[in-house]
N, C-alpha and C. Protein backbone atom coordinates (compact mmCIF):
# COMPACT_ATOMS: atom_id res chain seq x y z
N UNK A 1 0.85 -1.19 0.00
CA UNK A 1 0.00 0.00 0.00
C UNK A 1 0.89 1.24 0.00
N UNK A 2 0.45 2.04 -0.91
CA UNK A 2 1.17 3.27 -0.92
C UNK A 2 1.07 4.60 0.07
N UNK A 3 1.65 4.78 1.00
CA UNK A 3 1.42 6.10 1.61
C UNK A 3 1.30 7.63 1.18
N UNK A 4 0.74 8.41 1.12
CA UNK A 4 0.38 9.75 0.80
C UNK A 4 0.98 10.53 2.12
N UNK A 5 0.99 11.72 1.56
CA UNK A 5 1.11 12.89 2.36
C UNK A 5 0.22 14.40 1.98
N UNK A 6 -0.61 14.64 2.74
CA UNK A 6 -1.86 15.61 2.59
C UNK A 6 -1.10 17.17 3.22
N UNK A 7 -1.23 17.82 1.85
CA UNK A 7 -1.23 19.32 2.49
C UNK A 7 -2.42 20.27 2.31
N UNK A 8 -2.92 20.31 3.68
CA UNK A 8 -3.84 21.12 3.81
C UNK A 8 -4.52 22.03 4.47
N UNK A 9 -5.65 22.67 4.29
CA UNK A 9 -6.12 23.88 4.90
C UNK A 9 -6.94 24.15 5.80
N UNK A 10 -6.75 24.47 6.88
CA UNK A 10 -8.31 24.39 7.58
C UNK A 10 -8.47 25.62 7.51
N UNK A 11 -9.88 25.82 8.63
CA UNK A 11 -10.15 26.79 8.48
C UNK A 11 -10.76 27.20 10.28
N UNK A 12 -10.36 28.45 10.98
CA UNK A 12 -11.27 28.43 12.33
C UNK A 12 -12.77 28.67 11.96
N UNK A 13 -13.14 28.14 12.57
CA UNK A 13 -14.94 28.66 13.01
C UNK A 13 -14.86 29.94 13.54
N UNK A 14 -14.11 29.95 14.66
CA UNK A 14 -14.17 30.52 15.61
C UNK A 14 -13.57 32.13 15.32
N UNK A 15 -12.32 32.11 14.53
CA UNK A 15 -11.79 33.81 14.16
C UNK A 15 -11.75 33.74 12.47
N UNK A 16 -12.43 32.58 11.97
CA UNK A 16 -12.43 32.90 10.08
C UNK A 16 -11.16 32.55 9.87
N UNK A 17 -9.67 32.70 10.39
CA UNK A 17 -8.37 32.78 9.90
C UNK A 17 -8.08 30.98 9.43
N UNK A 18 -7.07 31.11 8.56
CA UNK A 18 -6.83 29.61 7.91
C UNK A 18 -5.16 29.62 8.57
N UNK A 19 -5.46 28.29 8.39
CA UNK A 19 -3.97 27.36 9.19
C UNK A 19 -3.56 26.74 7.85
N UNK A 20 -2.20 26.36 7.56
CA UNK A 20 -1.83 25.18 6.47
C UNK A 20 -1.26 24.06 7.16
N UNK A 21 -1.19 23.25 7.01
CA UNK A 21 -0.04 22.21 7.29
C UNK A 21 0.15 20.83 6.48
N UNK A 22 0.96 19.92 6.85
CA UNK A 22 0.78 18.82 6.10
C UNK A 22 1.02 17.93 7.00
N UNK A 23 0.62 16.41 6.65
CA UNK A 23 0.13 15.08 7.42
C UNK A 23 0.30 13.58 6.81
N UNK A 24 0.61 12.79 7.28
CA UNK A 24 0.42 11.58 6.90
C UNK A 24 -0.70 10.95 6.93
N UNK A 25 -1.48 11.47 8.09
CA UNK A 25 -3.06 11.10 8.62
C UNK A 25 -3.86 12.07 8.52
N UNK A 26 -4.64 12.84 7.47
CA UNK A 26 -5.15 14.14 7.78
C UNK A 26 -6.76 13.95 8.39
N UNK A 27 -7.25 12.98 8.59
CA UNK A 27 -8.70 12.27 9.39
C UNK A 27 -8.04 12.48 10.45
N UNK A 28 -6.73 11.91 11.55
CA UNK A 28 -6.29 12.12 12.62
C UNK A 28 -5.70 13.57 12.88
N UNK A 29 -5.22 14.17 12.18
CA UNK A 29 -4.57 15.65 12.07
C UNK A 29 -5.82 16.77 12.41
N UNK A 30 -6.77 16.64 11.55
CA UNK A 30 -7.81 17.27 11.80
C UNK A 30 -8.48 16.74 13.15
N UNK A 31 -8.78 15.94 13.91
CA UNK A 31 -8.78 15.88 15.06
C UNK A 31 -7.82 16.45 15.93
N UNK A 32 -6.75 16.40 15.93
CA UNK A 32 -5.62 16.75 16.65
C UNK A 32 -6.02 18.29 16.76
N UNK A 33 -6.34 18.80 16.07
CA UNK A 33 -6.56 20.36 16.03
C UNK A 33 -7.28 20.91 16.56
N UNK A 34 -8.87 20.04 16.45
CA UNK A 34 -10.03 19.96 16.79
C UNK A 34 -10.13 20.11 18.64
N UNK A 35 -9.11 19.36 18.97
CA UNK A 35 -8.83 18.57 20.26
C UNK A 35 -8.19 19.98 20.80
N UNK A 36 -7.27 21.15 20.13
CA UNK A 36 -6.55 21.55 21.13
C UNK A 36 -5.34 21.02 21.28
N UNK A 37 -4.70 19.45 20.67
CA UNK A 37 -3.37 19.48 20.67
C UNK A 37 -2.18 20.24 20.08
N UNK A 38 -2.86 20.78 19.04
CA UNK A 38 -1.66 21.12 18.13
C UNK A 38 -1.51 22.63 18.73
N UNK A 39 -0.06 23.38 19.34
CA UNK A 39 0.07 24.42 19.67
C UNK A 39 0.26 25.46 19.06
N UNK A 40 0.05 25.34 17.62
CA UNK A 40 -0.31 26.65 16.31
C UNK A 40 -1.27 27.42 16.24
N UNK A 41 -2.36 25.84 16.64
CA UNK A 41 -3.80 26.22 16.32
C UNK A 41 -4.59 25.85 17.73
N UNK A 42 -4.06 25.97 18.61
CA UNK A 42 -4.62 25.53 20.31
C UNK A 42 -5.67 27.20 20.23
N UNK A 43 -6.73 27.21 20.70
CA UNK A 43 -7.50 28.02 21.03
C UNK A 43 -8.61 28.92 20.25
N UNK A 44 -8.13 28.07 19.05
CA UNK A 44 -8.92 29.02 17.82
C UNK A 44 -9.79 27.56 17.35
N UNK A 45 -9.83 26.17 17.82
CA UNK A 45 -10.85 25.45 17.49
C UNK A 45 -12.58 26.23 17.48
N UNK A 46 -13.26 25.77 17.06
CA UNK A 46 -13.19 24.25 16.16
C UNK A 46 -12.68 24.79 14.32
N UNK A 47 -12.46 24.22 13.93
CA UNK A 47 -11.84 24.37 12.48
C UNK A 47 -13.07 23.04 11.49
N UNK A 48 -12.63 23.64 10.43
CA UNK A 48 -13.27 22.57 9.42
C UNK A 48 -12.05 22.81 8.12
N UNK A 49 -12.06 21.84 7.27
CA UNK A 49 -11.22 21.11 6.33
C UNK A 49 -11.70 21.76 4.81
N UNK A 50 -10.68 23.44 4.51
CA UNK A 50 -11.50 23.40 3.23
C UNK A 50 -10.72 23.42 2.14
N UNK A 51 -9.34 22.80 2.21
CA UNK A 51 -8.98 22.10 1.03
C UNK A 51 -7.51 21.18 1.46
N UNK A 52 -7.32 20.52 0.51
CA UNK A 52 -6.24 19.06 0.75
C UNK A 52 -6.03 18.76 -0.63
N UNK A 53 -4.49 18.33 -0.57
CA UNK A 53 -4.21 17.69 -1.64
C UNK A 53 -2.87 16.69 -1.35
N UNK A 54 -2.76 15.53 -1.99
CA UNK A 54 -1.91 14.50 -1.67
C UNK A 54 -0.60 14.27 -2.77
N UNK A 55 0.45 14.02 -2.17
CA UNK A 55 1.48 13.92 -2.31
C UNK A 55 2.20 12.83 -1.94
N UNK A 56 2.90 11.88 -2.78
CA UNK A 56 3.73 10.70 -2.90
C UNK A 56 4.52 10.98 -2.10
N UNK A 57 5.26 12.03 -2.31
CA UNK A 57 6.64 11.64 -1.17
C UNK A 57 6.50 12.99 -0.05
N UNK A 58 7.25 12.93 1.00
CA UNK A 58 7.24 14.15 1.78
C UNK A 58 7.77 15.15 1.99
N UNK A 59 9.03 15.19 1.13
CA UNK A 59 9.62 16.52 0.90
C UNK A 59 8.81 17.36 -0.45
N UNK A 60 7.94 16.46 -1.31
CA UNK A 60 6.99 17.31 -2.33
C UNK A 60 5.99 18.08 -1.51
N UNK A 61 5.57 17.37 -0.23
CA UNK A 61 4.47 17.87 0.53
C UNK A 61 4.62 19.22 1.23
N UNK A 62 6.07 18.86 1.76
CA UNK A 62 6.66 20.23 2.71
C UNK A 62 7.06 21.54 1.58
N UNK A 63 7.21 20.83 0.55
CA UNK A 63 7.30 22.02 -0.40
C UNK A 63 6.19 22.96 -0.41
N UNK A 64 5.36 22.27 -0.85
CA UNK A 64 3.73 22.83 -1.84
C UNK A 64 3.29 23.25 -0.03
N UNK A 65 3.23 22.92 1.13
CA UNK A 65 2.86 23.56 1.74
C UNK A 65 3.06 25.14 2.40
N UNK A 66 4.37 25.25 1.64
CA UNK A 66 4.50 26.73 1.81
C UNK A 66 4.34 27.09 0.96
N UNK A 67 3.27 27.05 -0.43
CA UNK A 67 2.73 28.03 -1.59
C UNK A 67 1.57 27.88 -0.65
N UNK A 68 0.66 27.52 -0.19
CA UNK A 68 -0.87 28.48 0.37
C UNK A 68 -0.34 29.81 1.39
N UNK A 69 1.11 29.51 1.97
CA UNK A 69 0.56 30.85 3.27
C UNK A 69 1.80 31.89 2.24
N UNK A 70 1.91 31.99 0.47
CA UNK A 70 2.54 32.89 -0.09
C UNK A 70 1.76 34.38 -0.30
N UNK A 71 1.90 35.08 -0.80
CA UNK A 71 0.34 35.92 -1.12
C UNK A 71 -0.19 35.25 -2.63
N UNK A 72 0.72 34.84 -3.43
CA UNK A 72 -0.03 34.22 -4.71
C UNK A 72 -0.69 32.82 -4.34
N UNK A 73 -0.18 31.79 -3.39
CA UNK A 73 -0.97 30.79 -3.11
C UNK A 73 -2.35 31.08 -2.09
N UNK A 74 -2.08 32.06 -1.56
CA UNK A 74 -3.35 32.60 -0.82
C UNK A 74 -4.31 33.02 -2.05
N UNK A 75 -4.20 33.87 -3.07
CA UNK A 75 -5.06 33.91 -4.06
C UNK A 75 -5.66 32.69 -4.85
N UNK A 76 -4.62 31.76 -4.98
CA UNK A 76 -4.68 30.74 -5.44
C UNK A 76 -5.96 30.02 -4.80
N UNK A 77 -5.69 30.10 -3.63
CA UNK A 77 -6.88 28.96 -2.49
C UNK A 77 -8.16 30.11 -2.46
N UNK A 78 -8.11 31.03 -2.63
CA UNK A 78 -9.48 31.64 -2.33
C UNK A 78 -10.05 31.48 -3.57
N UNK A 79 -9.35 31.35 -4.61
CA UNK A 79 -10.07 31.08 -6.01
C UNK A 79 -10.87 29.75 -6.09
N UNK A 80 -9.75 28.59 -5.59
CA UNK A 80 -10.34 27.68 -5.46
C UNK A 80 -11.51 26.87 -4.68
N UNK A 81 -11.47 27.48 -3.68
CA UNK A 81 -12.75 27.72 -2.69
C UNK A 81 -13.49 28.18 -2.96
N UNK A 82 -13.56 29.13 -3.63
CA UNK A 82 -14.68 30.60 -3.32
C UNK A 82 -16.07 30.41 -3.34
N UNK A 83 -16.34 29.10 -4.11
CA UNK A 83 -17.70 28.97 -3.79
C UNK A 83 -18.38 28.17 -2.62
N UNK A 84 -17.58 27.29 -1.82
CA UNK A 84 -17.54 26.58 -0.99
C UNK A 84 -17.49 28.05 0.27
N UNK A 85 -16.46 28.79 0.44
CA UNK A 85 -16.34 29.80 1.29
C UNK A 85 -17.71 31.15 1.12
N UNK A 86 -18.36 31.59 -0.04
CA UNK A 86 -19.53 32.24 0.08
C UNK A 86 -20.54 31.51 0.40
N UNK A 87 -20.73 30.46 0.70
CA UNK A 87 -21.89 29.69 1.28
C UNK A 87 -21.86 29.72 2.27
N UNK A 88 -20.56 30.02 3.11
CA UNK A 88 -20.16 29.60 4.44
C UNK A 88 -20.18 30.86 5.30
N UNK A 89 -20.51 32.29 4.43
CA UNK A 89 -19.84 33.63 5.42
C UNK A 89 -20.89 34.38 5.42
């Protein structure tokens, strides 16, 4: 079985602001967040999941995860959202 690596976006409920990161488990990651473990995003739960994308190896992952928090990958993700995010605000 082949392993993936997910880089992706959440989002707070709670202050609107988006987090990036990347994961081997992003079903467990997104809990982790949810929970208050992760100390990036400790206090700004609850979050929801509004985009992901998977990656073969993990230095491709750690790459591409620093194009969403660029200002062109930030344009990038609001484009790609945008209709998912005006339903939501």
């Amino acid at each position: 079985m082949t392993s993936y690596y997910y880089v992706y976006v959440i989002r707070s409920k709670k202050d609107m602001m988006f987090y990036t990161g990347y994961t081997s488990n992003l079903r467990s990651r997104i809990k982790e967040h949810n929970k208050g473990f992760v100390n990036a995003t400790k206090g700004r739960a609850p979050f929801e999941l509004v985009y992901w994308e998977g990656c073969r190896h993990q230095q491709d992952a750690t790459k591409r995860e620093k194009h969403p928090k660029s200002s062109w990958g930030k344009r990038y993700l609001k484009s790609r959202v945008r209709n998912y995010l005006r339903g939501k605000q």
